[in-house]
N, C-alpha and C. Protein backbone atom coordinates (compact mmCIF):
# COMPACT_ATOMS: atom_id res chain seq x y z
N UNK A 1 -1.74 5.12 8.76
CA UNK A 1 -2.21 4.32 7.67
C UNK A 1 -2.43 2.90 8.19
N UNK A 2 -3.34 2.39 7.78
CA UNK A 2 -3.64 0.85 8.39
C UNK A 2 -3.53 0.31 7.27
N UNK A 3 -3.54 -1.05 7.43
CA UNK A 3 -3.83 -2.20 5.91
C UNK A 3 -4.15 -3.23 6.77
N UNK A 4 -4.53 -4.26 6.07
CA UNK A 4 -5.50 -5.32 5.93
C UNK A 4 -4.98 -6.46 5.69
N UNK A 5 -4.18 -7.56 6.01
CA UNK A 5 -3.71 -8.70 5.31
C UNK A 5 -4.68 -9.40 4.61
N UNK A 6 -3.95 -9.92 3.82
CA UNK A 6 -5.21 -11.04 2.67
C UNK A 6 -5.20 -12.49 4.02
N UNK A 7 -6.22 -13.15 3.58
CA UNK A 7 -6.79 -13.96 4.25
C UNK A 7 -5.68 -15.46 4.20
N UNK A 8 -4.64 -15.23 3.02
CA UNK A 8 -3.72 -16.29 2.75
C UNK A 8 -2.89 -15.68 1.74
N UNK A 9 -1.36 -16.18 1.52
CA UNK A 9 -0.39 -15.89 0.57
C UNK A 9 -0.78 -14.90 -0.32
N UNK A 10 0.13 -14.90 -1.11
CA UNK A 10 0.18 -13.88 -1.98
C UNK A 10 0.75 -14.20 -3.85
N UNK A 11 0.00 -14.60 -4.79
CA UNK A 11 0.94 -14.78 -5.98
C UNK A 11 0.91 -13.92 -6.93
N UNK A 12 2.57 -13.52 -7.42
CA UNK A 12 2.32 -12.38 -8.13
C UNK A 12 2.58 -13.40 -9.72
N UNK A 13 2.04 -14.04 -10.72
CA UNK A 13 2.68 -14.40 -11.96
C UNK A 13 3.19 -13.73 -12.67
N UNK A 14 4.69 -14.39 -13.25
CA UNK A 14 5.78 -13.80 -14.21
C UNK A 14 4.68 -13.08 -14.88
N UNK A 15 5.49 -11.47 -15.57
CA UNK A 15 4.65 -10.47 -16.28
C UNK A 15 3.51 -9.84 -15.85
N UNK A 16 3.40 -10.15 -14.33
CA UNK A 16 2.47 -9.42 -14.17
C UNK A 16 2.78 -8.46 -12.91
N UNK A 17 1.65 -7.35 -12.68
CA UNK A 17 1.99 -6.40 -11.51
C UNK A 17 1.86 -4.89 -12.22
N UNK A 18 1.37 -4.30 -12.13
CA UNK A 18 1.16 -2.43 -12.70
C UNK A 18 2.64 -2.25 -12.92
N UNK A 19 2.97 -2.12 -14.25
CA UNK A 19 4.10 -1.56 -15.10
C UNK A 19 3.87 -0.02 -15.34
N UNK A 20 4.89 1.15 -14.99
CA UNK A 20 4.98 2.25 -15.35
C UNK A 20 6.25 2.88 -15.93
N UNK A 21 5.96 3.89 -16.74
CA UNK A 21 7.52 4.29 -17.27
C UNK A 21 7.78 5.46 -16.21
N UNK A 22 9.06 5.59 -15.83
CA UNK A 22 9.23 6.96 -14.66
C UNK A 22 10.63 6.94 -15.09
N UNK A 23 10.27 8.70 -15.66
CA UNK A 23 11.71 9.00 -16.15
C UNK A 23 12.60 8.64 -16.26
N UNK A 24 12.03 7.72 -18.16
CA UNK A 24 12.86 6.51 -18.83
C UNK A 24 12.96 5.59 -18.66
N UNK A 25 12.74 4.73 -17.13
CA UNK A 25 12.95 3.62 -16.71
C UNK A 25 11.66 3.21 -16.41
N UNK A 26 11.76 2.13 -16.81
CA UNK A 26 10.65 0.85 -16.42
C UNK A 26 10.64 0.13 -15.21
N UNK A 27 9.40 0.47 -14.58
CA UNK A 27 8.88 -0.01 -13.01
C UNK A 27 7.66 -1.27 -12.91
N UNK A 28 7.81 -2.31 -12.68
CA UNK A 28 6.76 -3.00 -12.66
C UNK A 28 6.18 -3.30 -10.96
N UNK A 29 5.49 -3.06 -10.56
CA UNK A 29 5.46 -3.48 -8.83
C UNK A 29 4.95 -4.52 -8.50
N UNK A 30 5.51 -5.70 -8.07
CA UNK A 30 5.21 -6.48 -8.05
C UNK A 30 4.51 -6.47 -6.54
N UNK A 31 5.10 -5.82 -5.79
CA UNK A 31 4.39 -6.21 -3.88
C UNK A 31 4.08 -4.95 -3.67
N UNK A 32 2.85 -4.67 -3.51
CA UNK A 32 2.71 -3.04 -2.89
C UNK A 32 2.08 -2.89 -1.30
N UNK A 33 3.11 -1.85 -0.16
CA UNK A 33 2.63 -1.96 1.19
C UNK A 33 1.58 -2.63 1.52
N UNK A 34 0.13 -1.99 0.68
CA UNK A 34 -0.97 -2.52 1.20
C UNK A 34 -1.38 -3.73 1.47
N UNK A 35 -0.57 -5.05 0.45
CA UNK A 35 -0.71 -6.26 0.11
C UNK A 35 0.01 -6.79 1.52
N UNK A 36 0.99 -6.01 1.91
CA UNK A 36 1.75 -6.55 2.80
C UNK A 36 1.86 -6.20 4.47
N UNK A 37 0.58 -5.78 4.76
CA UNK A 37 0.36 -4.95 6.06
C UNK A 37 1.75 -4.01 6.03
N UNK A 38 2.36 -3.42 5.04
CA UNK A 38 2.79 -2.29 5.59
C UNK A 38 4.25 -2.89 5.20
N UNK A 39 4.87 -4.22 5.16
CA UNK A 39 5.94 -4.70 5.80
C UNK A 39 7.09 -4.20 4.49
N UNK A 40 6.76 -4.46 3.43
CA UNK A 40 7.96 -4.59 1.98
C UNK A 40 6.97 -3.91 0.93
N UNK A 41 7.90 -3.56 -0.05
CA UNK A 41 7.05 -3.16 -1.33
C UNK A 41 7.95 -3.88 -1.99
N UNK A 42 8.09 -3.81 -3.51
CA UNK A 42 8.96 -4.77 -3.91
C UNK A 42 8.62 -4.23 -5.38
N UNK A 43 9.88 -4.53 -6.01
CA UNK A 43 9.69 -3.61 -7.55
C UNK A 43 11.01 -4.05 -8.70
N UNK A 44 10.32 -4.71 -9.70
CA UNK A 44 11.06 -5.29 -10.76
C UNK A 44 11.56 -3.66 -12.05
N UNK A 45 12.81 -3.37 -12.29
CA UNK A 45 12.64 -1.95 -12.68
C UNK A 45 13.59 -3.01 -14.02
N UNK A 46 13.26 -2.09 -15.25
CA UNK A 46 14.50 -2.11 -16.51
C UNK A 46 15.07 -0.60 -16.81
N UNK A 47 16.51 -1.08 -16.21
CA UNK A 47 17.29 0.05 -16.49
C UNK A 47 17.95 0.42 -17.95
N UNK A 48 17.40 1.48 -18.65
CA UNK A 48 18.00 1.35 -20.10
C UNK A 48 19.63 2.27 -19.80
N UNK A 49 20.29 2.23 -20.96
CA UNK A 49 21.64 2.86 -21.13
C UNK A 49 21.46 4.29 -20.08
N UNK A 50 22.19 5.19 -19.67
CA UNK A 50 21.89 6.39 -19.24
C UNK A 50 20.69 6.45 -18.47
N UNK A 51 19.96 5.11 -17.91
CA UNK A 51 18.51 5.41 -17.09
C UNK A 51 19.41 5.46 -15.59
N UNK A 52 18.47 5.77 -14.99
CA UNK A 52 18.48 6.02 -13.16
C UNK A 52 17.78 7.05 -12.58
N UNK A 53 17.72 6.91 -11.02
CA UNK A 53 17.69 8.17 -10.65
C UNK A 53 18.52 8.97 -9.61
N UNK A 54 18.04 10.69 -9.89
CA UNK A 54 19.35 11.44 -8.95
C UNK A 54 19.57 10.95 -7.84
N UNK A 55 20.67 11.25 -7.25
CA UNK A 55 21.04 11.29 -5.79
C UNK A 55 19.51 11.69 -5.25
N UNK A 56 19.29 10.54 -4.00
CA UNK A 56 17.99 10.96 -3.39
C UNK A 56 18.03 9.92 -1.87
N UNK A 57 17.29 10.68 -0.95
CA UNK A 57 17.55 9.77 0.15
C UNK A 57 16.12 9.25 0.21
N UNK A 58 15.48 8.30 1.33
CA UNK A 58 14.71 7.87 2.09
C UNK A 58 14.77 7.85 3.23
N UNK A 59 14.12 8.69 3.83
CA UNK A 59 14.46 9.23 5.66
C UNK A 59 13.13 8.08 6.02
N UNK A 60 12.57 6.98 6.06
CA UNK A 60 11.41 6.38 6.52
C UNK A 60 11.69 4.61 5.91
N UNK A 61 12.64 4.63 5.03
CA UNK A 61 12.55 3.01 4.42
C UNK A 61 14.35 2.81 4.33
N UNK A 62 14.17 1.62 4.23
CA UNK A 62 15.54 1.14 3.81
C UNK A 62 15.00 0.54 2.39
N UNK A 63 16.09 0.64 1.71
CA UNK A 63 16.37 -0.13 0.05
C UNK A 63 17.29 -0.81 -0.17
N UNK A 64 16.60 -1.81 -0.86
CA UNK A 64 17.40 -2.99 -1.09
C UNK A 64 17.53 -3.40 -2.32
N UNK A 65 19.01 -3.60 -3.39
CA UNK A 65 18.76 -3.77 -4.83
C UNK A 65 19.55 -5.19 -4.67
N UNK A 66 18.95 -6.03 -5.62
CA UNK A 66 19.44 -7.14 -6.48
C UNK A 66 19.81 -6.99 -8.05
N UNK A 67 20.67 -7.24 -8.38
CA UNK A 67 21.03 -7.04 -9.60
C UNK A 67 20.34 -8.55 -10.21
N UNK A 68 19.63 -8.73 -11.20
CA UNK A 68 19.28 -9.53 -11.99
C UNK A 68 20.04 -10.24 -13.67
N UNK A 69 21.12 -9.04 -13.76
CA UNK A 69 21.24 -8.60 -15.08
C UNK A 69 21.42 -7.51 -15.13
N UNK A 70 22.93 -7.35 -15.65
CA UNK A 70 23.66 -5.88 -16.06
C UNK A 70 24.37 -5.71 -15.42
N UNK A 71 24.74 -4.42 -15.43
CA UNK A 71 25.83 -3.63 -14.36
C UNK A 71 25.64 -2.37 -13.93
N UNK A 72 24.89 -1.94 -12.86
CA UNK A 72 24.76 -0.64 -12.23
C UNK A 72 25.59 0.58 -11.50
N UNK A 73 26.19 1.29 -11.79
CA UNK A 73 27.02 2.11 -10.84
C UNK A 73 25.72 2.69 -9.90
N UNK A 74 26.69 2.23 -8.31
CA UNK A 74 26.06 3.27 -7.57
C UNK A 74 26.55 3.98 -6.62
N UNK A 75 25.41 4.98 -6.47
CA UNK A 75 26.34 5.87 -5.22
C UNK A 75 25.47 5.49 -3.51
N UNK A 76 26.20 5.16 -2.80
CA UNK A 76 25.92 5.03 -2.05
C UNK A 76 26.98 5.99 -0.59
N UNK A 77 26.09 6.74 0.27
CA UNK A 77 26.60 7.39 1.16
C UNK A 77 27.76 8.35 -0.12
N UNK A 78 29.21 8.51 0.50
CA UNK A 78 30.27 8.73 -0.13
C UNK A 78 30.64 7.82 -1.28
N UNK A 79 30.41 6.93 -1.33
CA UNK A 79 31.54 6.19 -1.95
C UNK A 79 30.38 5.59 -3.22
N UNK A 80 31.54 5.30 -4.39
CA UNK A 80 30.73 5.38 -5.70
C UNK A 80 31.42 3.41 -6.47
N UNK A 81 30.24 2.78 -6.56
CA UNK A 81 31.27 1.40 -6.97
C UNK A 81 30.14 1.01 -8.06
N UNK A 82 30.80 -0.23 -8.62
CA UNK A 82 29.67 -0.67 -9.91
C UNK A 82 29.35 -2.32 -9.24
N UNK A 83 27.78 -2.47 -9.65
CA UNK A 83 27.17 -3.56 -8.93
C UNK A 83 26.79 -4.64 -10.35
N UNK A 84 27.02 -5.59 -10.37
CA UNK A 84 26.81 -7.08 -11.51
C UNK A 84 25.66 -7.61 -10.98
N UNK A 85 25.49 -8.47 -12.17
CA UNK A 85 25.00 -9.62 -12.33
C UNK A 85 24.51 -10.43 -10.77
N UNK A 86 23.82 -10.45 -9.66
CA UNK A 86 23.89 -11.27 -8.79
C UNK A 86 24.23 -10.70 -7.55
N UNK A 87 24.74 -9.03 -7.66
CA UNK A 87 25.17 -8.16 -6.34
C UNK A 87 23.60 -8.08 -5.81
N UNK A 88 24.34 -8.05 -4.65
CA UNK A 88 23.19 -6.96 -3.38
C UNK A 88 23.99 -5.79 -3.05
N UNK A 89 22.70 -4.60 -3.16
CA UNK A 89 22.87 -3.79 -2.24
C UNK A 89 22.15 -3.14 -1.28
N UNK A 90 22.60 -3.19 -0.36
CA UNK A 90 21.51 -2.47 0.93
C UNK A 90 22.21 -1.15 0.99
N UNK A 91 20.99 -0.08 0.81
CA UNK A 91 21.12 1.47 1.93
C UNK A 91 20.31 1.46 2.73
N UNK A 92 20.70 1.91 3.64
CA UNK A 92 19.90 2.13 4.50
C UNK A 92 19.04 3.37 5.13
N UNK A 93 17.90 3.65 5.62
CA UNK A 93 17.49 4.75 5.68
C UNK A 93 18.33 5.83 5.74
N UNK A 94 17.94 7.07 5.04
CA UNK A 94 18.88 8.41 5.28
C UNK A 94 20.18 8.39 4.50
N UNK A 95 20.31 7.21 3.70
CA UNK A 95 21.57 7.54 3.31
C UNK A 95 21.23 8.14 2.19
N UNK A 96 22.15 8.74 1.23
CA UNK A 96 22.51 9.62 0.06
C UNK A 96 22.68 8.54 -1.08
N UNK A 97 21.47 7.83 -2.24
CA UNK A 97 21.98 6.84 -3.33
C UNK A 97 21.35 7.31 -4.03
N UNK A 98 21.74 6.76 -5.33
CA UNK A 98 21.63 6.32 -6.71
C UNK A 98 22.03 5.36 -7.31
N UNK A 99 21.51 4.62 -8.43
CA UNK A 99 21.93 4.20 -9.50
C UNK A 99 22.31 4.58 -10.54
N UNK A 100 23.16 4.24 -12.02
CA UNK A 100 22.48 4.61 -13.00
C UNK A 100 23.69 3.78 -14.19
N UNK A 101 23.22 3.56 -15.22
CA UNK A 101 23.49 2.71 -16.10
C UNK A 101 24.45 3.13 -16.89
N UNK A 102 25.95 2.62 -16.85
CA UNK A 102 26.59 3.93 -17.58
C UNK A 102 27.19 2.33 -18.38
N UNK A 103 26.16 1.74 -18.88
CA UNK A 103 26.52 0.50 -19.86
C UNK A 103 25.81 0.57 -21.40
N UNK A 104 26.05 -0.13 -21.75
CA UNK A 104 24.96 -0.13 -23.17
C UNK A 104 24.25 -0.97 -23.68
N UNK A 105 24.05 -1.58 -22.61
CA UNK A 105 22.64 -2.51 -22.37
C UNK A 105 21.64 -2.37 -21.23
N UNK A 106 20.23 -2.62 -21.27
CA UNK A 106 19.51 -2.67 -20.28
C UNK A 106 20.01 -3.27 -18.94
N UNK A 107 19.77 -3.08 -17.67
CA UNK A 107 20.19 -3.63 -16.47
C UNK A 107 18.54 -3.88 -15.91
N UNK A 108 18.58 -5.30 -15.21
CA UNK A 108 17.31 -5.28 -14.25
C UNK A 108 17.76 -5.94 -13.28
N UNK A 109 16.64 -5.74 -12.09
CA UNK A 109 16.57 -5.92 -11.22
C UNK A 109 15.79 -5.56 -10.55
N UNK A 110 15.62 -6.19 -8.98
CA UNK A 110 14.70 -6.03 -8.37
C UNK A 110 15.02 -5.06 -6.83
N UNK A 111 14.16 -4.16 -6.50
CA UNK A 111 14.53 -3.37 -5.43
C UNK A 111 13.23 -3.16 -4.57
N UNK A 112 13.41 -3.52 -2.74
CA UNK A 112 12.86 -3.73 -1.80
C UNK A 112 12.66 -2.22 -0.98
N UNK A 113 11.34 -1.75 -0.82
CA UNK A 113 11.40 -0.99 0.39
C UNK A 113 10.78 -1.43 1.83
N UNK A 114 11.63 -1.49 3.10
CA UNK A 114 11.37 -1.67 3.98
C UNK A 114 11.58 -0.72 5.19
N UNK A 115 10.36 -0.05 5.50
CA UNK A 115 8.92 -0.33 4.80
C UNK A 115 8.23 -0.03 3.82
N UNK A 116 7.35 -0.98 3.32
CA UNK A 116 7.19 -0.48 2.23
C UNK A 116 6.09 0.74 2.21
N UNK A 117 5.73 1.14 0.90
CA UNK A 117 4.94 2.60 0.88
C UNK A 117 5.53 3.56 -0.39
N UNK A 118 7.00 3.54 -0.03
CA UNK A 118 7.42 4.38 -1.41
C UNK A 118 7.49 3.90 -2.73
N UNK A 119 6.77 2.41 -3.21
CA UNK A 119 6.81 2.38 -4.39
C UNK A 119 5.31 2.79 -4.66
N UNK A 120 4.65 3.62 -4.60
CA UNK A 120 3.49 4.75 -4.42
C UNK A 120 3.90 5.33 -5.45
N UNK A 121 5.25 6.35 -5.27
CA UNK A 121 5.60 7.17 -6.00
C UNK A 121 5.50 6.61 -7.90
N UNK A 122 5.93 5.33 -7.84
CA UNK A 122 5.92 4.63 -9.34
C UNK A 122 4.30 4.75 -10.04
N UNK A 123 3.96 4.28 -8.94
CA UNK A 123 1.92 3.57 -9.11
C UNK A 123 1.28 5.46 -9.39
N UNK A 124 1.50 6.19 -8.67
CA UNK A 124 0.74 7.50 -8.86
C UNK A 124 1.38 8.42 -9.96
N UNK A 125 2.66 8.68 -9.83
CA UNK A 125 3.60 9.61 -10.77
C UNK A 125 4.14 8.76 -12.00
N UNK A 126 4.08 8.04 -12.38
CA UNK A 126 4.25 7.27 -13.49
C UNK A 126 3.60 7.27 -14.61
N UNK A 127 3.93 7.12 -16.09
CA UNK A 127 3.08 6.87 -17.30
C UNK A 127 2.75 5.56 -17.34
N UNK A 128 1.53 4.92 -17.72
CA UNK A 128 1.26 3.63 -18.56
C UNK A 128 2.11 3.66 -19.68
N UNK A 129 2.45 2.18 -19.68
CA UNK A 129 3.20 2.11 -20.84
C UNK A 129 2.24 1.95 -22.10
N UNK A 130 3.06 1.99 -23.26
CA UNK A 130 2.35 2.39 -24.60
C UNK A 130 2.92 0.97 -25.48
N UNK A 131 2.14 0.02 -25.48
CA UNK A 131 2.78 -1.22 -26.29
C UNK A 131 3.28 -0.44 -27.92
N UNK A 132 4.58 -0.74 -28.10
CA UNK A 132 5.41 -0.57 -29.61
C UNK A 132 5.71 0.91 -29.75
N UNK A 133 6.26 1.52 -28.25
CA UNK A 133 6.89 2.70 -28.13
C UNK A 133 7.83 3.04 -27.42
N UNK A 134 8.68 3.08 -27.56
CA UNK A 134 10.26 3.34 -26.80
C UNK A 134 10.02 4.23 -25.35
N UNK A 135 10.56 3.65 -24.18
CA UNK A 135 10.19 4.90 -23.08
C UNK A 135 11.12 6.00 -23.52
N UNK A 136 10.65 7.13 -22.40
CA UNK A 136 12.03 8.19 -23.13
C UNK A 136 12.37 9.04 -21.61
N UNK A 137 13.22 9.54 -21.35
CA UNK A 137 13.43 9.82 -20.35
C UNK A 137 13.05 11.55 -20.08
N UNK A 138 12.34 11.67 -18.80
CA UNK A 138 11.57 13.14 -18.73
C UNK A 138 11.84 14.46 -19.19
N UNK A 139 12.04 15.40 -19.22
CA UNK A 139 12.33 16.58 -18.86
C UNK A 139 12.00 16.86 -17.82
N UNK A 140 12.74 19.00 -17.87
CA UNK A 140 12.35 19.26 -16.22
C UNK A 140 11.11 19.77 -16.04
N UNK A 141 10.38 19.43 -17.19
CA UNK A 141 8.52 20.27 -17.45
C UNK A 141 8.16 18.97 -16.39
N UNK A 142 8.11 17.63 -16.30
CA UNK A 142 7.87 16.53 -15.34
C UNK A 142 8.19 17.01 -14.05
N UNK A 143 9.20 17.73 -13.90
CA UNK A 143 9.21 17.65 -12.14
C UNK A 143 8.65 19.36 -11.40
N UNK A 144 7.49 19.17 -11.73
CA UNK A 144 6.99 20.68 -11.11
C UNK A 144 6.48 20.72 -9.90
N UNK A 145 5.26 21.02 -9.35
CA UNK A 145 4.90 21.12 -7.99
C UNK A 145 3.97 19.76 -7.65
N UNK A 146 3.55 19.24 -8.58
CA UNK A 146 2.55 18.01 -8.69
C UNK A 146 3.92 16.72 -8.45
N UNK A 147 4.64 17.33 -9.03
CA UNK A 147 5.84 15.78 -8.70
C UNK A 147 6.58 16.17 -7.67
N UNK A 148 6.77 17.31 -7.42
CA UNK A 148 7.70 17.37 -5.56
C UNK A 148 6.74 16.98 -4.67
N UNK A 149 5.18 17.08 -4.78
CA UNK A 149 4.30 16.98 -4.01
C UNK A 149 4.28 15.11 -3.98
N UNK A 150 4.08 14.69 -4.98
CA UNK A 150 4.02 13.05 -5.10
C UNK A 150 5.74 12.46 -4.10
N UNK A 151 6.50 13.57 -4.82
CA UNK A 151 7.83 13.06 -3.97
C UNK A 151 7.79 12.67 -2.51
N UNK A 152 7.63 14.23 -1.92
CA UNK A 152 7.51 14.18 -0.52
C UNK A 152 6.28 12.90 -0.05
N UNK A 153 5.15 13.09 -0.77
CA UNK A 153 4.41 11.57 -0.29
C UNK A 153 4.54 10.19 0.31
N UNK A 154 5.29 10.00 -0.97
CA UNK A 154 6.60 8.83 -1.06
C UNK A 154 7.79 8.92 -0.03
N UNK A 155 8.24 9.55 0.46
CA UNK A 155 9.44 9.27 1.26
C UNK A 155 10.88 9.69 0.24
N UNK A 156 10.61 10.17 -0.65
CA UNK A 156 11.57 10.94 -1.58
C UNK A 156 12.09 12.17 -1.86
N UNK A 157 13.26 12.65 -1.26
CA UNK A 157 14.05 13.99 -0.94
C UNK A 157 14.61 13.81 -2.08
N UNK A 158 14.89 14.28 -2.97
CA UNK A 158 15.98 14.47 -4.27
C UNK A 158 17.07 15.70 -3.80
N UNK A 159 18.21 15.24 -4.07
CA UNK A 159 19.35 16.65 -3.74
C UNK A 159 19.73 17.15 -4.69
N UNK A 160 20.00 19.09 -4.32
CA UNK A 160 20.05 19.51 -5.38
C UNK A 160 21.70 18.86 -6.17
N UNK A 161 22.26 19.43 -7.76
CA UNK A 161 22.94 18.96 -8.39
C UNK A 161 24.00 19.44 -7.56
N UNK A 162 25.09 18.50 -7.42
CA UNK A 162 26.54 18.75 -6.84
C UNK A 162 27.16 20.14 -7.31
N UNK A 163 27.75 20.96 -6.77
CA UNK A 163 28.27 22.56 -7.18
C UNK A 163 29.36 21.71 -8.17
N UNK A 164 30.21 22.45 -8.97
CA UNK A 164 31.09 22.33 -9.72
C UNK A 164 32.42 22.56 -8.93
N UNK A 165 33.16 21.11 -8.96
CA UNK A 165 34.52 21.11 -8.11
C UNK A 165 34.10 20.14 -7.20
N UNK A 166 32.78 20.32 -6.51
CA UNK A 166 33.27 19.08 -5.39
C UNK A 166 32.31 18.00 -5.50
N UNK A 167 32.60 17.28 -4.84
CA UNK A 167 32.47 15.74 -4.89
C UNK A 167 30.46 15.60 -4.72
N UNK A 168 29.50 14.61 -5.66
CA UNK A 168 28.21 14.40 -4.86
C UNK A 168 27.85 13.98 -5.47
């Protein structure tokens, strides 16, 4: 894949950037690979109550979350902790994460892929949002062969659900 740098900087203005809903949660992208020869993608998400997504790795990018607002549990590798107001977190390629909101308020923040490319998956597999309509979070009719196919695109392995008894 090649890209193109712009001829000078880059401004994204507050509220703006392709907003999508992806199962329940709100994605706005503010930096996409192409903009950036390849280097970061960059992505403003609103996490509602119960939003996130499964355990899933990235074998090609590292991710990077800032908490903006709220409180996120995540899983990272083994170990499972809750992230505030102002945390960083870095995984790094290949590891085993998630988020997900086990609060009762929205959480945002902003999350980095380096390199970027996998916020693709938001921009292609995503709904437009619907001004004066609640997002809602998918079913499993959403994840058929058209969305494992968008997955793998993206740099997105999802694991299956943890067996009953042990730890994931």
């Amino acid at each position: 894949m090649s890209f193109v740098l712009p001829a000078q900087g880059l401004h994204v203005p507050a509220g703006e950037g392709p907003a999508r809903w992806f199962s329940g949660d709100v994605y706005t992208v503010k930096l996409e690979a192409k903009a950036t020869n390849g280097t970061v993608g960059l992505i403003e998400a609103s996490v509602p109550p119960g939003g996130g997504p499964p355990p899933h790795i990235h074998n090609h990018a590292d991710e990077t979350f800032y908490l903006l607002n709220g409180e996120l549990e995540f899983l990272e590798g083994d170990r499972t902790f809750t992230a505030r107001t102002g945390d960083l977190v870095f995984v790094p390629r290949g590891a085993t994460h998630r988020f997900l909101n086990t609060g009762i308020r929205p959480a945002t923040m902003l999350f980095f892929y380096t390199p970027g490319g996998p916020e693709g998956l938001f921009l292609e597999g995503g709904d437009e949002p619907r001004p004066g309509v609640q997002v809602e979070p998918w079913g499993p009719e959403r994840f058929g062969d058209h969305m494992t196919a968008l997955l793998d695109k993206y740099d997105n392995v999802i694991l299956p659900p943890a067996e009953p008894g042990r730890d994931g």
